[in-house]
Protein backbone atom coordinates (compact mmCIF):
# COMPACT_ATOMS: atom_id res chain seq x y z
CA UNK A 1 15.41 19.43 -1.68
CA UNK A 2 16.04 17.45 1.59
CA UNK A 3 15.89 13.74 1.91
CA UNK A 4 15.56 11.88 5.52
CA UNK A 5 16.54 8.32 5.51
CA UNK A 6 15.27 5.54 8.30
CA UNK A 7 17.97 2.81 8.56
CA UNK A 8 21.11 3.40 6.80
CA UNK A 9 21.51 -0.20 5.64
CA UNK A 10 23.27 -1.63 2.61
CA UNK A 11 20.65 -0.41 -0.17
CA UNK A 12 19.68 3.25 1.37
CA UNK A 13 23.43 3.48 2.00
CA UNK A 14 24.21 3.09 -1.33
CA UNK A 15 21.40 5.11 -2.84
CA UNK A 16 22.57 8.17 -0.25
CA UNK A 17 25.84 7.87 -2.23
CA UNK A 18 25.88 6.76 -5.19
CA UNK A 19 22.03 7.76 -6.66
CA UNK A 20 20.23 10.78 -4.20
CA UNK A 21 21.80 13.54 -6.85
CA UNK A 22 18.76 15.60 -6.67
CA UNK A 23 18.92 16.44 -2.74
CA UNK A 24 21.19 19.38 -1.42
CA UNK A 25 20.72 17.61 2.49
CA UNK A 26 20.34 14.27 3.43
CA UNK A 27 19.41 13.05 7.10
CA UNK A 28 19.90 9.45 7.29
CA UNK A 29 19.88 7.49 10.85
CA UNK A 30 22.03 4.49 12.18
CA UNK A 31 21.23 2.78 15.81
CA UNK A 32 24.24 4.05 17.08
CA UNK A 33 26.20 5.93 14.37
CA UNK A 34 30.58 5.70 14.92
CA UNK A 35 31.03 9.17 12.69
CA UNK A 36 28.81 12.43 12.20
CA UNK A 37 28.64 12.26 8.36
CA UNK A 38 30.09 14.74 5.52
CA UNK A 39 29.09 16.58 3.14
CA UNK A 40 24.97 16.48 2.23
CA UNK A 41 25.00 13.05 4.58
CA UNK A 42 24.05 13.83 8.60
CA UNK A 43 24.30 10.78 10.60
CA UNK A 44 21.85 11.03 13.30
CA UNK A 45 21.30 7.72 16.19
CA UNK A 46 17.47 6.24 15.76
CA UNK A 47 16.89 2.99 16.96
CA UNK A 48 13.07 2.80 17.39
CA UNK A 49 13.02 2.52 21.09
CA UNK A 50 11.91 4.11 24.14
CA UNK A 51 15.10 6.87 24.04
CA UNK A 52 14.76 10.17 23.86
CA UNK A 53 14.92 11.12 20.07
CA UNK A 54 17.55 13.84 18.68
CA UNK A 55 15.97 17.17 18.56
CA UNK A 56 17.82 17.30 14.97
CA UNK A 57 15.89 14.59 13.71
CA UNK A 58 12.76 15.66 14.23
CA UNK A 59 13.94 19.03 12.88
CA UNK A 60 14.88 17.35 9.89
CA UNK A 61 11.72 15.42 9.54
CA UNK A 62 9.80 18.98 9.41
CA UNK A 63 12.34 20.58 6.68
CA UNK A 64 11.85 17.33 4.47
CA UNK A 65 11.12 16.95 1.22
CA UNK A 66 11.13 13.41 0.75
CA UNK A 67 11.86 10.21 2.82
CA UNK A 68 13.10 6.54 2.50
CA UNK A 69 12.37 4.25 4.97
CA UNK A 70 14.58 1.16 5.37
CA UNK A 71 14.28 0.64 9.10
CA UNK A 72 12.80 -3.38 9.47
CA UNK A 73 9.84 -3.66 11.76
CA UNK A 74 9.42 -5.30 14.64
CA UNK A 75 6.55 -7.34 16.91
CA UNK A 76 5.61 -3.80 18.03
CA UNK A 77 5.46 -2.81 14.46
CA UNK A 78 7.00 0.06 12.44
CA UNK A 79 9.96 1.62 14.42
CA UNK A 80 9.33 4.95 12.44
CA UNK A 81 5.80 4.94 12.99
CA UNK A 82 6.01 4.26 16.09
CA UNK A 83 7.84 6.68 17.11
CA UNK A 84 7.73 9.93 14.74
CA UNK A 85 4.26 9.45 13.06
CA UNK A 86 2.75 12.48 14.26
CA UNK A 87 5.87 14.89 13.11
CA UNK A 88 5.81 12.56 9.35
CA UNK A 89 1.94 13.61 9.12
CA UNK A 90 2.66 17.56 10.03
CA UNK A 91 5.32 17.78 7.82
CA UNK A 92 4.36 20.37 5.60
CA UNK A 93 7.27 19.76 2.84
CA UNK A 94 6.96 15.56 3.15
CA UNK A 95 5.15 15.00 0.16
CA UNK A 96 7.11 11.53 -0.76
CA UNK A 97 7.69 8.20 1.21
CA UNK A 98 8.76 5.33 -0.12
CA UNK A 99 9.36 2.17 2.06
CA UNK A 100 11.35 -0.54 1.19
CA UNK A 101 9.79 -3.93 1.65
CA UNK A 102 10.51 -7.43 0.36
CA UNK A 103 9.08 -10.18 -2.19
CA UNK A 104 9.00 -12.06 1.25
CA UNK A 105 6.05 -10.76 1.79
CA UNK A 106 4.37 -13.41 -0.80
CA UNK A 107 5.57 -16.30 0.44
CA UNK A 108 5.65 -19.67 -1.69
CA UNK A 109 3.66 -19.66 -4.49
CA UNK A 110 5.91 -22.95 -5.63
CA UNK A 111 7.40 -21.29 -8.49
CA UNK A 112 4.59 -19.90 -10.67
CA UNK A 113 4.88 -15.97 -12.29
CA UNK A 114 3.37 -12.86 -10.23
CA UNK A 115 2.96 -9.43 -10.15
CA UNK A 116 1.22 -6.93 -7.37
CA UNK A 117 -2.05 -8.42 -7.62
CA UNK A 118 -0.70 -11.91 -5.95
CA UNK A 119 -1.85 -12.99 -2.70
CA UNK A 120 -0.30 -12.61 0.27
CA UNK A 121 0.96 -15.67 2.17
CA UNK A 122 4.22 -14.32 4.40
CA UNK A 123 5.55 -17.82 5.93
CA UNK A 124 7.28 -16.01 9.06
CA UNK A 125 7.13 -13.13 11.70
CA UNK A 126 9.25 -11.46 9.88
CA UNK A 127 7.14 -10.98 6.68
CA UNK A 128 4.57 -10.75 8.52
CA UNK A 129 5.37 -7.62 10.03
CA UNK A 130 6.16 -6.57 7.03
CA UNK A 131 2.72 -6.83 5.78
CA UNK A 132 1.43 -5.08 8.39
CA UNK A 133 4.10 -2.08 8.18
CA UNK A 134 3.08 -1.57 4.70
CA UNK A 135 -0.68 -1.55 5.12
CA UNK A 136 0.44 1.39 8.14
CA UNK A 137 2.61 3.69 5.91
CA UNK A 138 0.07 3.24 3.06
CA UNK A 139 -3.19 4.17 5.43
CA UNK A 140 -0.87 7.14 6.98
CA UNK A 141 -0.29 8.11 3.20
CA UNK A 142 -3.97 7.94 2.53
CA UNK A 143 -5.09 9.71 5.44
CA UNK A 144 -2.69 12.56 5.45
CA UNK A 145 -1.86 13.07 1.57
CA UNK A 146 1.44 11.85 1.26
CA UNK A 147 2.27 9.89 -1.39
CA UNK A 148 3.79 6.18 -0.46
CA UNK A 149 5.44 4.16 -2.69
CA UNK A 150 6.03 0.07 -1.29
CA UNK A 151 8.63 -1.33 -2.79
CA UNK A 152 8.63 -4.76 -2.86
CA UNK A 153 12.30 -5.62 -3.16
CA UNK A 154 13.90 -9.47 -4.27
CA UNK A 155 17.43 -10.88 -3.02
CA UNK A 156 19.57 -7.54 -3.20
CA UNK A 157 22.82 -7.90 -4.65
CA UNK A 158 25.70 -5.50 -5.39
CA UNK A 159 29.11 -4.12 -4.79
CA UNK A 160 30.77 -6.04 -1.75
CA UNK A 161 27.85 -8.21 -1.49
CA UNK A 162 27.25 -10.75 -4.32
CA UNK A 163 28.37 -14.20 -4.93
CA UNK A 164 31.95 -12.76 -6.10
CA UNK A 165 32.89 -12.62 -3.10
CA UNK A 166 31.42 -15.68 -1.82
CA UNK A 167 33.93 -17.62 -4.64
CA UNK A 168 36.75 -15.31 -3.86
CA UNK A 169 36.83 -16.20 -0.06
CA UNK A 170 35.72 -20.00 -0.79
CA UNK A 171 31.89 -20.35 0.68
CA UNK A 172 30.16 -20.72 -2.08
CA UNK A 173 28.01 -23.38 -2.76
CA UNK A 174 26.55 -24.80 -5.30
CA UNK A 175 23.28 -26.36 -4.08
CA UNK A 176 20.51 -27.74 -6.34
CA UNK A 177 16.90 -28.20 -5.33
CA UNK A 178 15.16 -28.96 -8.63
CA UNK A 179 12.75 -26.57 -10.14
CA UNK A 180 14.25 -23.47 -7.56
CA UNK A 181 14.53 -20.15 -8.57
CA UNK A 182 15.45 -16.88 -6.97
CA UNK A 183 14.55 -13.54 -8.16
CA UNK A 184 17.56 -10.70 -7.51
CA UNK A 185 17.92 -6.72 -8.44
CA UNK A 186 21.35 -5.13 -8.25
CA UNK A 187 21.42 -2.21 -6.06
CA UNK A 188 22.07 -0.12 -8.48
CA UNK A 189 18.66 -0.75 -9.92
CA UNK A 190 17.14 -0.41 -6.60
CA UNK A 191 18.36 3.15 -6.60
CA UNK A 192 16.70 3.72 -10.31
CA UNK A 193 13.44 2.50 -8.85
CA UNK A 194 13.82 4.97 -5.37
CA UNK A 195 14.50 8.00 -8.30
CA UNK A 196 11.41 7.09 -9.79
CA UNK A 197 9.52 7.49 -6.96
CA UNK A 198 11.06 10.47 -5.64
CA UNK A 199 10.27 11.73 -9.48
CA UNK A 200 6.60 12.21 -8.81
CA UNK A 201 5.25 10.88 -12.30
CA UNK A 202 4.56 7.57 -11.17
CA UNK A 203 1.44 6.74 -8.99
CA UNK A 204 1.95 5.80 -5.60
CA UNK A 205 1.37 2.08 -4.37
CA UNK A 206 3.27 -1.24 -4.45
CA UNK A 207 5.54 -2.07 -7.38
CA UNK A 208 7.98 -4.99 -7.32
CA UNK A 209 11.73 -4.45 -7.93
CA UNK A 210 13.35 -7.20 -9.52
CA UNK A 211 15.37 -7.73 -12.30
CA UNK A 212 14.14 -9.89 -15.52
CA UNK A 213 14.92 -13.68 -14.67
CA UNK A 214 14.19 -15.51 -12.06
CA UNK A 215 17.10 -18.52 -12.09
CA UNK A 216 18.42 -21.17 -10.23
CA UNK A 217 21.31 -20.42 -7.54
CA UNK A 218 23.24 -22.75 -8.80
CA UNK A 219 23.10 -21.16 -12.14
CA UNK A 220 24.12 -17.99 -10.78
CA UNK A 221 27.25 -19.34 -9.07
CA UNK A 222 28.44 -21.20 -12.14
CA UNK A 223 28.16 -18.13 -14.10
CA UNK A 224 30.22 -16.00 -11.49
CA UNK A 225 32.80 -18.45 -11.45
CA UNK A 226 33.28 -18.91 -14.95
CA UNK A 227 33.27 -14.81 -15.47
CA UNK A 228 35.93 -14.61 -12.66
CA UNK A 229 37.89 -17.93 -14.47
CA UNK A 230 38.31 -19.84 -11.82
CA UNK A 231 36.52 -23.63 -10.83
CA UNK A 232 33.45 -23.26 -9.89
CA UNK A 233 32.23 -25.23 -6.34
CA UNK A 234 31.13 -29.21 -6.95
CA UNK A 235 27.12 -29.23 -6.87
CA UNK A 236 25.56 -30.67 -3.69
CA UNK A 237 22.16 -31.57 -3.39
CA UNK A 238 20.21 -29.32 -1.06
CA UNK A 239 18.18 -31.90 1.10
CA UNK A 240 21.97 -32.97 2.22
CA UNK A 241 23.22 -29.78 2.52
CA UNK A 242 24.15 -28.79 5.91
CA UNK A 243 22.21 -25.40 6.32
CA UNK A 244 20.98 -23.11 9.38
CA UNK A 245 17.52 -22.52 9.74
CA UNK A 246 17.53 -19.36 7.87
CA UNK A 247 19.47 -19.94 5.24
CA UNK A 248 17.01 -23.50 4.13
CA UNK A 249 14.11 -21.12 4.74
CA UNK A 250 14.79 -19.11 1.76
CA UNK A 251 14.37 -21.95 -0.51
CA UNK A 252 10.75 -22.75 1.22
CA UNK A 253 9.69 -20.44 -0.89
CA UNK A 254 9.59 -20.43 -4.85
CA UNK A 255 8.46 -17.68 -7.07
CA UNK A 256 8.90 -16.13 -10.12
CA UNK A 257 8.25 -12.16 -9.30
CA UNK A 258 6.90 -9.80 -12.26
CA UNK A 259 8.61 -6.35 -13.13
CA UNK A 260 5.90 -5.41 -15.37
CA UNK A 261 4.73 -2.34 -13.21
CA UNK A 262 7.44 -0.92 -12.44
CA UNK A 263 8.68 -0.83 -15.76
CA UNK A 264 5.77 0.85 -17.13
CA UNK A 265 4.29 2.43 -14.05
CA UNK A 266 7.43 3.67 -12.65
CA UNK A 267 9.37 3.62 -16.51
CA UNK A 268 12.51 2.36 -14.78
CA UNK A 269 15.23 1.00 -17.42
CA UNK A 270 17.50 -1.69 -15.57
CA UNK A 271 21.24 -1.18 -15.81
CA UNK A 272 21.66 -5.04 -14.60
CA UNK A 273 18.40 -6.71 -16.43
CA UNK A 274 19.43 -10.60 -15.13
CA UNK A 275 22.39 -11.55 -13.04
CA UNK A 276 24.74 -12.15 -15.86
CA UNK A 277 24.74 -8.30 -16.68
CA UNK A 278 25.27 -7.16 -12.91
CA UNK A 279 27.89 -10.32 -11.99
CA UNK A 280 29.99 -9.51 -15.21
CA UNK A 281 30.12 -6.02 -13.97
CA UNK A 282 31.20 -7.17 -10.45
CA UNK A 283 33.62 -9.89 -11.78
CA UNK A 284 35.07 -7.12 -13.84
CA UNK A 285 35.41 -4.61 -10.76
């Protein structure tokens, strides 16, 4: 079995290590990749543009089983698309593609439960084009008989990345904007989801990844700070917080994101089922 990855970012790179047991090769791409790879990982340079693209990777794309797609569109849409949609269609071993996409894509839906049936309202370009990337890879699915799994993922959290580290090198904070949540998944999770997929049993189509409990940041860091014993940051009231623009546009929106379906649909059993489980296991490590 061979698995080609789009965008070696922080969740496909740990799922290429850590999870992808089942795949003898894996072909994963970086925009401009410092080392070849080892072992079943070959590094390969994609960066969506106008550049030639590496005879390899398009030989890999033919003699693949299976592909993840992590690569974030743009204005001009899908990099992967855009670029290697003919050789994705033709591939005569490609019968698996899942994409990973984001709760963003919902918007604010000021703080009420959903699932996969909620509307879309993306508040940005960058959902957005994240709508519109997975309406292509689902109508290239449809069209072509591949089976594409969205996966709608919420704030990603894990090893190196996760608000143990944010108390260990002092910038956490502690804001509190009444009646926020956030909804989160450990990476480690994320990869149970991608095996799912890759599984076959499941029925293609969106499914949400996210862990059990939607909760208030501030919760989160109090919790991390007691589990690591130290004091944890005073609270500070958000509308006085000084912020950049991205960082106070994440709590524009407010949502409390079902796992139903992919619990049942895809039968995946979270390791980390709310933050305390998967911050406990960080504090710990």
């Amino acid at each position: 079995m061979n698995l080609v990855i789009f965008g070696l970012g922080y969740s496909a790179s740990f799922y290429a290590a850590e999870a992808a047991r089942t795949f003898e090769r894996i072909t994963a791409t970086k925009r401009a990749p410092d080392v070849a790879g080892a072992g079943r990982l070959h590094l390969l340079p994609f960066d969506g543009g106008v550049e030639k693209i590496d005879p390899r990777l398009r030989a890999a794309v033919a003699e693949a089983d299976a592909a993840l797609v992590s690569a974030a569109p743009d204005a001009a849409g899908d990099p992967v698309l855009r670029r290697l949609s003919d050789e994705i269609a033709a591939a005569p071993k490609l019968k698996t593609i899942v994409y990973l996409s984001t709760i963003g894509v919902y918007g604010d839906h000021q703080g009420a439960w959903i699932d996969e049936t909620a509307p879309l309202r993306p508040a940005n370009e960058r959902t957005r084009w994240r709508v519109t990337a997975e309406n292509d890879w689902l109508a290239l699915g449809e069209r072509f008989g591949k089976q594409v799994y969205i996966l709608r993922l919420s704030g990603i959290y894990g090893p190196g990345r996760s608000v143990i580290e944010k108390l260990r090198d002092g910038t956490a904070k502690r804001l509190v904007k009444p009646g926020q949540v956030f909804n989160r998944i450990h990476v480690a999770d994320i990869g149970r989801a991608i095996d799912a997929c890759f599984a076959g049993a499941a029925a293609a189509g969106v499914y949400n990844v996210t862990d059990d409990e939607p909760a208030p940041p501030q919760d989160v860091v109090a919790y991390a700070a007691q589990a690591l014993g130290v004091a944890p940051p005073p609270e500070q009231d958000f509308a006085e917080a000084r912020l950049s623009p991205m960082a106070r546009s994440f709590y524009g929106e407010n949502k409390r994101v079902a796992n139903v379906r992919m619990k049942s649909g895809l039968g995946v059993a979270l390791a980390y089922p709310t933050y305390r489980e998967g911050v406990t296991a960080l504090a710990g490590a």
